[in-house]
C-alpha atoms as a PDB file:
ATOM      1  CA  UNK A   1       3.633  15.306 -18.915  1.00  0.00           C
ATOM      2  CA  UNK A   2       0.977  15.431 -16.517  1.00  0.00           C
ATOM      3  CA  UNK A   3       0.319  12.434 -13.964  1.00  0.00           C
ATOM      4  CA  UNK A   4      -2.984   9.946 -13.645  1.00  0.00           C
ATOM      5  CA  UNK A   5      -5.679  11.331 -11.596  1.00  0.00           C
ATOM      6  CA  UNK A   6      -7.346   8.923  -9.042  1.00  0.00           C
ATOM      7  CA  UNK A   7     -10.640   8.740 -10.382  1.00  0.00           C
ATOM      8  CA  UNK A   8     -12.386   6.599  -7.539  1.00  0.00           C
ATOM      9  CA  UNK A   9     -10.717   4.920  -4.767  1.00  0.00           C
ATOM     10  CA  UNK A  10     -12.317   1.380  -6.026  1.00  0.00           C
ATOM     11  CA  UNK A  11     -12.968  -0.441  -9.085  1.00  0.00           C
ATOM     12  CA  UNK A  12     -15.755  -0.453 -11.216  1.00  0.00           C
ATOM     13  CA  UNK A  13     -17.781  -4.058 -12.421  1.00  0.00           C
ATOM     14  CA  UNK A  14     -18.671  -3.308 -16.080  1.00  0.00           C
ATOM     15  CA  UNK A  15     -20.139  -6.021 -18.480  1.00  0.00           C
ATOM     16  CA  UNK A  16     -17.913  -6.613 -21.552  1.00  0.00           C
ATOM     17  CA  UNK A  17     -18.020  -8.478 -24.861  1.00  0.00           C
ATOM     18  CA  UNK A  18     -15.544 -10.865 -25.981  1.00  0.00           C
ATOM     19  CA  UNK A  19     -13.644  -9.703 -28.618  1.00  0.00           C
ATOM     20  CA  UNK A  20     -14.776  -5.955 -28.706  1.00  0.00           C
ATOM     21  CA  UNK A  21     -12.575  -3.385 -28.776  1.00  0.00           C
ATOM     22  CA  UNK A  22     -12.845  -0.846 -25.556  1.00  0.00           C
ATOM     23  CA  UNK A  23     -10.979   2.488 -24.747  1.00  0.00           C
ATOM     24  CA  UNK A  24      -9.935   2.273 -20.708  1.00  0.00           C
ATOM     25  CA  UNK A  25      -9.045   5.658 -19.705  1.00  0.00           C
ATOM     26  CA  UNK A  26      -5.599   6.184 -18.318  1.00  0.00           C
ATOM     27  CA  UNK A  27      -5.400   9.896 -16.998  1.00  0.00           C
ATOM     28  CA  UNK A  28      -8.122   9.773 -14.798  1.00  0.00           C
ATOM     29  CA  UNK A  29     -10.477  12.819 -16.503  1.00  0.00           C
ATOM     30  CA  UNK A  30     -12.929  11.409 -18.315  1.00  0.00           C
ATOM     31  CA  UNK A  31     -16.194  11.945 -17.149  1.00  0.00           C
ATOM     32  CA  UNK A  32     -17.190   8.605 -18.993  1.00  0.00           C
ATOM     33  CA  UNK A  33     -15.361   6.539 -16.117  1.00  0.00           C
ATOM     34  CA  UNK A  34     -13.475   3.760 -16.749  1.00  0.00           C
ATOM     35  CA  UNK A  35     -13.356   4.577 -20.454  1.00  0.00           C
ATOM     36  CA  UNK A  36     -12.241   6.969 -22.386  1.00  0.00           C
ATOM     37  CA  UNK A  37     -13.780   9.934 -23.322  1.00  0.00           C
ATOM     38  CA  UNK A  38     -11.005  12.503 -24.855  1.00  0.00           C
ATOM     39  CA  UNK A  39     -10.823  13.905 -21.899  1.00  0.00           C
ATOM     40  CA  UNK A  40      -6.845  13.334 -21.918  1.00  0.00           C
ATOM     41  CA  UNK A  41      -6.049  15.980 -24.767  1.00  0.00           C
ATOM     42  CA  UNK A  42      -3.164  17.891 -24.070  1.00  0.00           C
ATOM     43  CA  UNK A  43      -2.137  15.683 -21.064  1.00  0.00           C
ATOM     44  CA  UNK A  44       0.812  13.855 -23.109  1.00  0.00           C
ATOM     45  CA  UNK A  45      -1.292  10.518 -21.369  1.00  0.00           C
ATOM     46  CA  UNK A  46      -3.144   7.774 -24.319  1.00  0.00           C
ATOM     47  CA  UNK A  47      -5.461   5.561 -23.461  1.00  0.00           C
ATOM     48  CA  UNK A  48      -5.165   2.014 -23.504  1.00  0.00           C
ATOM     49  CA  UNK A  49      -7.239  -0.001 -25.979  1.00  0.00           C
ATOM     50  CA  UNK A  50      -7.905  -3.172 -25.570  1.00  0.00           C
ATOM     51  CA  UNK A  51     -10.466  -6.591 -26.015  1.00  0.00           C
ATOM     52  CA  UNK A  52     -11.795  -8.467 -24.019  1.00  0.00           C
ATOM     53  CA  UNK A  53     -10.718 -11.455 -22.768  1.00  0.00           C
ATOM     54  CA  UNK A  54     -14.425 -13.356 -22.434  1.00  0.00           C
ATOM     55  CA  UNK A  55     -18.053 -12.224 -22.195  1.00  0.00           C
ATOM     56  CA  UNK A  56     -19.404 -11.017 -18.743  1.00  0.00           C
ATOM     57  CA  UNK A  57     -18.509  -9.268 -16.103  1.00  0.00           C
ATOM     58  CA  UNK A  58     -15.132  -7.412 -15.209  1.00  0.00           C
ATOM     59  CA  UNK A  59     -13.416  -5.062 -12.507  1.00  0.00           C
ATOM     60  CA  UNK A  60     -11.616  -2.674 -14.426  1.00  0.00           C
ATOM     61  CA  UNK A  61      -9.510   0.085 -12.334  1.00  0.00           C
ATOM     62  CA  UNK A  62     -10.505   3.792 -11.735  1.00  0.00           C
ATOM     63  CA  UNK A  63      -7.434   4.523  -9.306  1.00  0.00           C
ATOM     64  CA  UNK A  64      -4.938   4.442 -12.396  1.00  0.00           C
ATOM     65  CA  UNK A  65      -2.291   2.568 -10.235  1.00  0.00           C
ATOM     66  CA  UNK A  66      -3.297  -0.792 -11.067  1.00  0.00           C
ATOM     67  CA  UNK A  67      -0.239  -3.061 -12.431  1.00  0.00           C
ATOM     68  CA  UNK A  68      -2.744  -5.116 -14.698  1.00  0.00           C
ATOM     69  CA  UNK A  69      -4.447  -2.641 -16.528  1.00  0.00           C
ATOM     70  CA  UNK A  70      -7.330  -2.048 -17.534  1.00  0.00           C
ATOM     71  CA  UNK A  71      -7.977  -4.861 -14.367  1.00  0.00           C
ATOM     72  CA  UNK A  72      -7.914  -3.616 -10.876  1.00  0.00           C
ATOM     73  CA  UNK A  73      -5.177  -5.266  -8.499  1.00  0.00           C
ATOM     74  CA  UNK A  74      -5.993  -3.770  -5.711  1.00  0.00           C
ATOM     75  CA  UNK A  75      -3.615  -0.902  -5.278  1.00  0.00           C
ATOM     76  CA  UNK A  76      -6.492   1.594  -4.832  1.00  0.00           C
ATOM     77  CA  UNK A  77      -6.244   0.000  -1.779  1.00  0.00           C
ATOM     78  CA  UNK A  78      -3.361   1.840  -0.509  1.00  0.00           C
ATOM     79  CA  UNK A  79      -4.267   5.168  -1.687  1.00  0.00           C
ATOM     80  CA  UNK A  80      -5.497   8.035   0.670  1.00  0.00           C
ATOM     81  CA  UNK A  81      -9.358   8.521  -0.404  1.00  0.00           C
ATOM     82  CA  UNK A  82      -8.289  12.112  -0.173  1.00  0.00           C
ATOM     83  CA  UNK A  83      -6.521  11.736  -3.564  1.00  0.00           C
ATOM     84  CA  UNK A  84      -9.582  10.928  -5.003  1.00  0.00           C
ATOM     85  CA  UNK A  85      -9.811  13.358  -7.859  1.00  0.00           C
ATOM     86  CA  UNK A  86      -6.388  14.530  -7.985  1.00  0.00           C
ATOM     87  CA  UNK A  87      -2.659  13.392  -9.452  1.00  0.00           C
ATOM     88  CA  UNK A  88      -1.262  10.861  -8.117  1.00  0.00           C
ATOM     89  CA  UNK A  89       1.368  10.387  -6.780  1.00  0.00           C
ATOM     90  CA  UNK A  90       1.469  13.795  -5.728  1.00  0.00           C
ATOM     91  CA  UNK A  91       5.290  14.606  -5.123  1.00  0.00           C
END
């Protein structure tokens, strides 16, 4: 199975509607960033539906490390920004 690639080295603020259904993307390809847009075919990686919480504003993770997803914690934090577009972690 193929690992997460860091999309962006921070989160993104996105508005969302409570209730409604929304796709985050969890391998890090989709070019529709930070939801899913198929882009995970063949990478053995789903991505994570979910609704949200309340109306308004949110800062949804585009490092794929975060511990709270679709939420950023933080951990892009510790990330090299030259991972930025690759797997992670790289071993």
């Amino acid at each position: 199975m193929a690992k997460s690639v860091v999309a962006m080295n921070s989160p993104i603020d996105v508005e969302l509607v409570e209730g409604q259904e929304y796709h985050w993307c969890r391998c890090g390809r989709s070019k529709n960033q930070p939801f899913c847009d198929g882009s995970h075919e063949g990478t053995g990686i789903t991505p994570l539906a979910f609704k949200a919480r309340d109306t308004g504003e949110a800062s949804l993770c585009r490092c794929k490390q975060t511990r709270n997803a679709p939420y950023c914690d933080g951990h892009h934090s510790s990330i090299p920004d030259e991972m930025v577009g690759k797997e992670y972690p790289p071993n």
